[in-house]
C-alpha atoms as a PDB file:
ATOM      1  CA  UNK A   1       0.000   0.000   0.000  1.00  0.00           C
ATOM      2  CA  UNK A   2       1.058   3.393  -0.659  1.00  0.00           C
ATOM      3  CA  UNK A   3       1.554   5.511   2.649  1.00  0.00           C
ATOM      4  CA  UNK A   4       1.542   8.863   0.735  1.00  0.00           C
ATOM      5  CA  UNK A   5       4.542  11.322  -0.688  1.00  0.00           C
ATOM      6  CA  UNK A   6       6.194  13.886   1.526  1.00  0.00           C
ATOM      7  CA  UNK A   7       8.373  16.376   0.316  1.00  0.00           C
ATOM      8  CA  UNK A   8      11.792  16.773   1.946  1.00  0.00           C
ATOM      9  CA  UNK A   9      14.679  19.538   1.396  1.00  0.00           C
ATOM     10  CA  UNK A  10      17.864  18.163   0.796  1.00  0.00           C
ATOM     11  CA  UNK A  11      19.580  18.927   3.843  1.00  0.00           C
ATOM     12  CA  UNK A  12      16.546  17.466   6.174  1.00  0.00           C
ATOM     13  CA  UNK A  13      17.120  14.830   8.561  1.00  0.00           C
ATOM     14  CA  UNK A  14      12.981  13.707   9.649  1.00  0.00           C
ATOM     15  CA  UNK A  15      11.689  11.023  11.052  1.00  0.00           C
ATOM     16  CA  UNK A  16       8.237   9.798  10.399  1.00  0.00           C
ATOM     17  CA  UNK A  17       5.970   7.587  12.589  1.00  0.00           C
ATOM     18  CA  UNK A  18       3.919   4.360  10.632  1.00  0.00           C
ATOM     19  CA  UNK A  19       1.136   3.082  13.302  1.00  0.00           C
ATOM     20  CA  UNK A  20       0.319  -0.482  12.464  1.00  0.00           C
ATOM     21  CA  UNK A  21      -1.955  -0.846  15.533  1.00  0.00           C
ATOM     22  CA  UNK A  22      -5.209  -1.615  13.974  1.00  0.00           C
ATOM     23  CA  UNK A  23      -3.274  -4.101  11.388  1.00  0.00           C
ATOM     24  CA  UNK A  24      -1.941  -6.580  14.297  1.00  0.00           C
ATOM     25  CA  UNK A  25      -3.983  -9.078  14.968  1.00  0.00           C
ATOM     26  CA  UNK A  26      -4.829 -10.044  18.623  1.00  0.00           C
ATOM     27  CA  UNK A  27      -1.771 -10.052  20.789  1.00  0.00           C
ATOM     28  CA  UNK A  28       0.258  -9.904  17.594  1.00  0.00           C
ATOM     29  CA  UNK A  29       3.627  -7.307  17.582  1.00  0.00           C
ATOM     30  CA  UNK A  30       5.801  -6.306  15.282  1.00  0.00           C
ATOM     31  CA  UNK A  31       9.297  -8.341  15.675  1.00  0.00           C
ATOM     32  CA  UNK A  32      11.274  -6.362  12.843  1.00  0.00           C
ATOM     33  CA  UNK A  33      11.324  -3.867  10.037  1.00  0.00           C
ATOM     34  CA  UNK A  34      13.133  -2.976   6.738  1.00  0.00           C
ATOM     35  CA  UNK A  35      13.523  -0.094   4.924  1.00  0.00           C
ATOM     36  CA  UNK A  36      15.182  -0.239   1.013  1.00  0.00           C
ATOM     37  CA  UNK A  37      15.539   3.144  -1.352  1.00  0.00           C
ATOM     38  CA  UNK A  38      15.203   3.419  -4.641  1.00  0.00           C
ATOM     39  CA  UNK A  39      16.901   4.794  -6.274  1.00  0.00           C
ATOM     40  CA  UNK A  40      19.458   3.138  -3.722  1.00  0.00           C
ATOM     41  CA  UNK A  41      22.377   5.375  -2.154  1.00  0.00           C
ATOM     42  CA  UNK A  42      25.434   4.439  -3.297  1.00  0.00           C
ATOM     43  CA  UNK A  43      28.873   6.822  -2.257  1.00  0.00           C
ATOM     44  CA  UNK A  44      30.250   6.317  -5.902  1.00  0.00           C
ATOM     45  CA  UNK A  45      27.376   6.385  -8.240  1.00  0.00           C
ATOM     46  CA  UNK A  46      24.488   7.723  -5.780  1.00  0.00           C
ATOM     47  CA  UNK A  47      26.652  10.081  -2.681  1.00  0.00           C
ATOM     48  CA  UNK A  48      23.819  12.601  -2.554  1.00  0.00           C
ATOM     49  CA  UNK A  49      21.115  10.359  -2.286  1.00  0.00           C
ATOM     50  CA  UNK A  50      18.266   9.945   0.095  1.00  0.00           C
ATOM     51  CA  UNK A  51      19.284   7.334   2.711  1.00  0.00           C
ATOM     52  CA  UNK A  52      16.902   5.731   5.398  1.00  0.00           C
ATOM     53  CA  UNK A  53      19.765   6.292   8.575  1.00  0.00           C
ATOM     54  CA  UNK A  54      17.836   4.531  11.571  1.00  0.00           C
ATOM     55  CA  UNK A  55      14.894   2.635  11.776  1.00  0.00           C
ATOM     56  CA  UNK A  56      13.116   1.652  15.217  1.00  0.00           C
ATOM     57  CA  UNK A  57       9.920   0.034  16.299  1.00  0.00           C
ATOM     58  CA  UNK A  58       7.826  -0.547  19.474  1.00  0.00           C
ATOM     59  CA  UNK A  59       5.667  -3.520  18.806  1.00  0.00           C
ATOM     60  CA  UNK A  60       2.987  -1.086  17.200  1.00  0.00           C
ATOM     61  CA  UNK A  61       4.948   1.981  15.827  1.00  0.00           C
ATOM     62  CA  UNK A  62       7.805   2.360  13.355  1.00  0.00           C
ATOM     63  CA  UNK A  63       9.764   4.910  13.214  1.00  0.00           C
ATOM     64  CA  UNK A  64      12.111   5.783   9.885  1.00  0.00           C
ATOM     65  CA  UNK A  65      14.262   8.529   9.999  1.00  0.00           C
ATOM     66  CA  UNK A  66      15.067   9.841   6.199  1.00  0.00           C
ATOM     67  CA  UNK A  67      17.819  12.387   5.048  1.00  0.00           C
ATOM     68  CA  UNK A  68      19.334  13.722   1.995  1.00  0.00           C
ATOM     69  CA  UNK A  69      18.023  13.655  -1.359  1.00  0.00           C
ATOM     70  CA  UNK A  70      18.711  15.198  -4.425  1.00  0.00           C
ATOM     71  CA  UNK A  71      16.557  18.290  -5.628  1.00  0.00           C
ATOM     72  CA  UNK A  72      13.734  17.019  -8.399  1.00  0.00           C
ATOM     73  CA  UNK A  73      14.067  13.169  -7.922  1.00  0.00           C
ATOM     74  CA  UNK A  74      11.220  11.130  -6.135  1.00  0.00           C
ATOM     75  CA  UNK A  75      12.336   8.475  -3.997  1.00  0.00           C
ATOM     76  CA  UNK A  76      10.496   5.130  -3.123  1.00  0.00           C
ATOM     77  CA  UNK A  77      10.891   3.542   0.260  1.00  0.00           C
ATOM     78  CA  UNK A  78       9.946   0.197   1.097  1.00  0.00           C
ATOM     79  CA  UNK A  79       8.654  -0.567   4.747  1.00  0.00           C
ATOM     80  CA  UNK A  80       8.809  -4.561   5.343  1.00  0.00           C
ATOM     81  CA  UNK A  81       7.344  -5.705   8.576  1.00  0.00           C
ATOM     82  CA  UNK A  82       7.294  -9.205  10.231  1.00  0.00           C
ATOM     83  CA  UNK A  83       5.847  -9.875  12.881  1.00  0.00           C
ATOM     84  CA  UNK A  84       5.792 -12.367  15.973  1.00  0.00           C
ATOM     85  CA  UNK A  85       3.362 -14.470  14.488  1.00  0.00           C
ATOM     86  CA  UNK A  86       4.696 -14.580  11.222  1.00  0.00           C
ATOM     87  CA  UNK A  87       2.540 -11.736   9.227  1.00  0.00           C
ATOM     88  CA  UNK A  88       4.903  -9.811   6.676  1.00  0.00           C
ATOM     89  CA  UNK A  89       3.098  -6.378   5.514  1.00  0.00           C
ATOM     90  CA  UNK A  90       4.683  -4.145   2.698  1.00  0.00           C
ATOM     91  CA  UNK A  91       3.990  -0.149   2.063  1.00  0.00           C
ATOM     92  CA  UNK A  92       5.587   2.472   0.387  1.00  0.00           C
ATOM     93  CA  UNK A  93       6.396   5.687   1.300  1.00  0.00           C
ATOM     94  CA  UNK A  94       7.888   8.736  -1.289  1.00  0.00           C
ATOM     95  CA  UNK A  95       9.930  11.334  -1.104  1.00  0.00           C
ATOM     96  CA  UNK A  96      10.012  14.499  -3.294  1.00  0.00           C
ATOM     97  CA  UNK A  97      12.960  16.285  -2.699  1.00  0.00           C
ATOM     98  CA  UNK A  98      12.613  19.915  -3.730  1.00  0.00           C
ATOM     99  CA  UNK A  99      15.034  22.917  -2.523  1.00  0.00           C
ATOM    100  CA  UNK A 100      13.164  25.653  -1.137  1.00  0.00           C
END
């Protein structure tokens, strides 16, 4: 599922919150959770772009903390989160970076 787009200066470092509350089931918590960007940063070929630097969870909540970017490109991240009872769910957040 598609979270929604934010838009994001270059130089930002902002963290977002993803509540998954009303998606566990029962007694069910998150165990762990991914985040990939495309396009991916790379220090040779990619140095300026967006990077996903920390991600954290509390059973219900993750949080993804997003920085960089280069001016007119849209990035795609990727959440992936298992659970303790096995459940994987995918969404996508994007990023628009755009200097201001």
């Amino acid at each position: 599922m598609i979270l929604g787009t934010q838009t994001q200066q270059p130089d930002e470092l902002l963290d977002y919150d993803i509540n998954y509350k009303s998606w566990l089931v029962g007694t069910d918590r998150i165990a762990n959770a991914t985040a990939v960007v495309e396009p991916a940063y790379d220090e040779t070929t990619n140095p300026n772009g967006l990077r996903a630097t920390y991600l954290s969870h509390d059973g219900e909540k993750v949080k993804l903390w997003v920085k960089s970017g280069v001016s007119g490109v849209t990035y795609k991240v990727t959440l992936t989160v298992n659970t303790d009872d096995g459940r994987i769910k995918q969404d996508e957040l994007r990023f628009k970076i755009k200097e201001v």
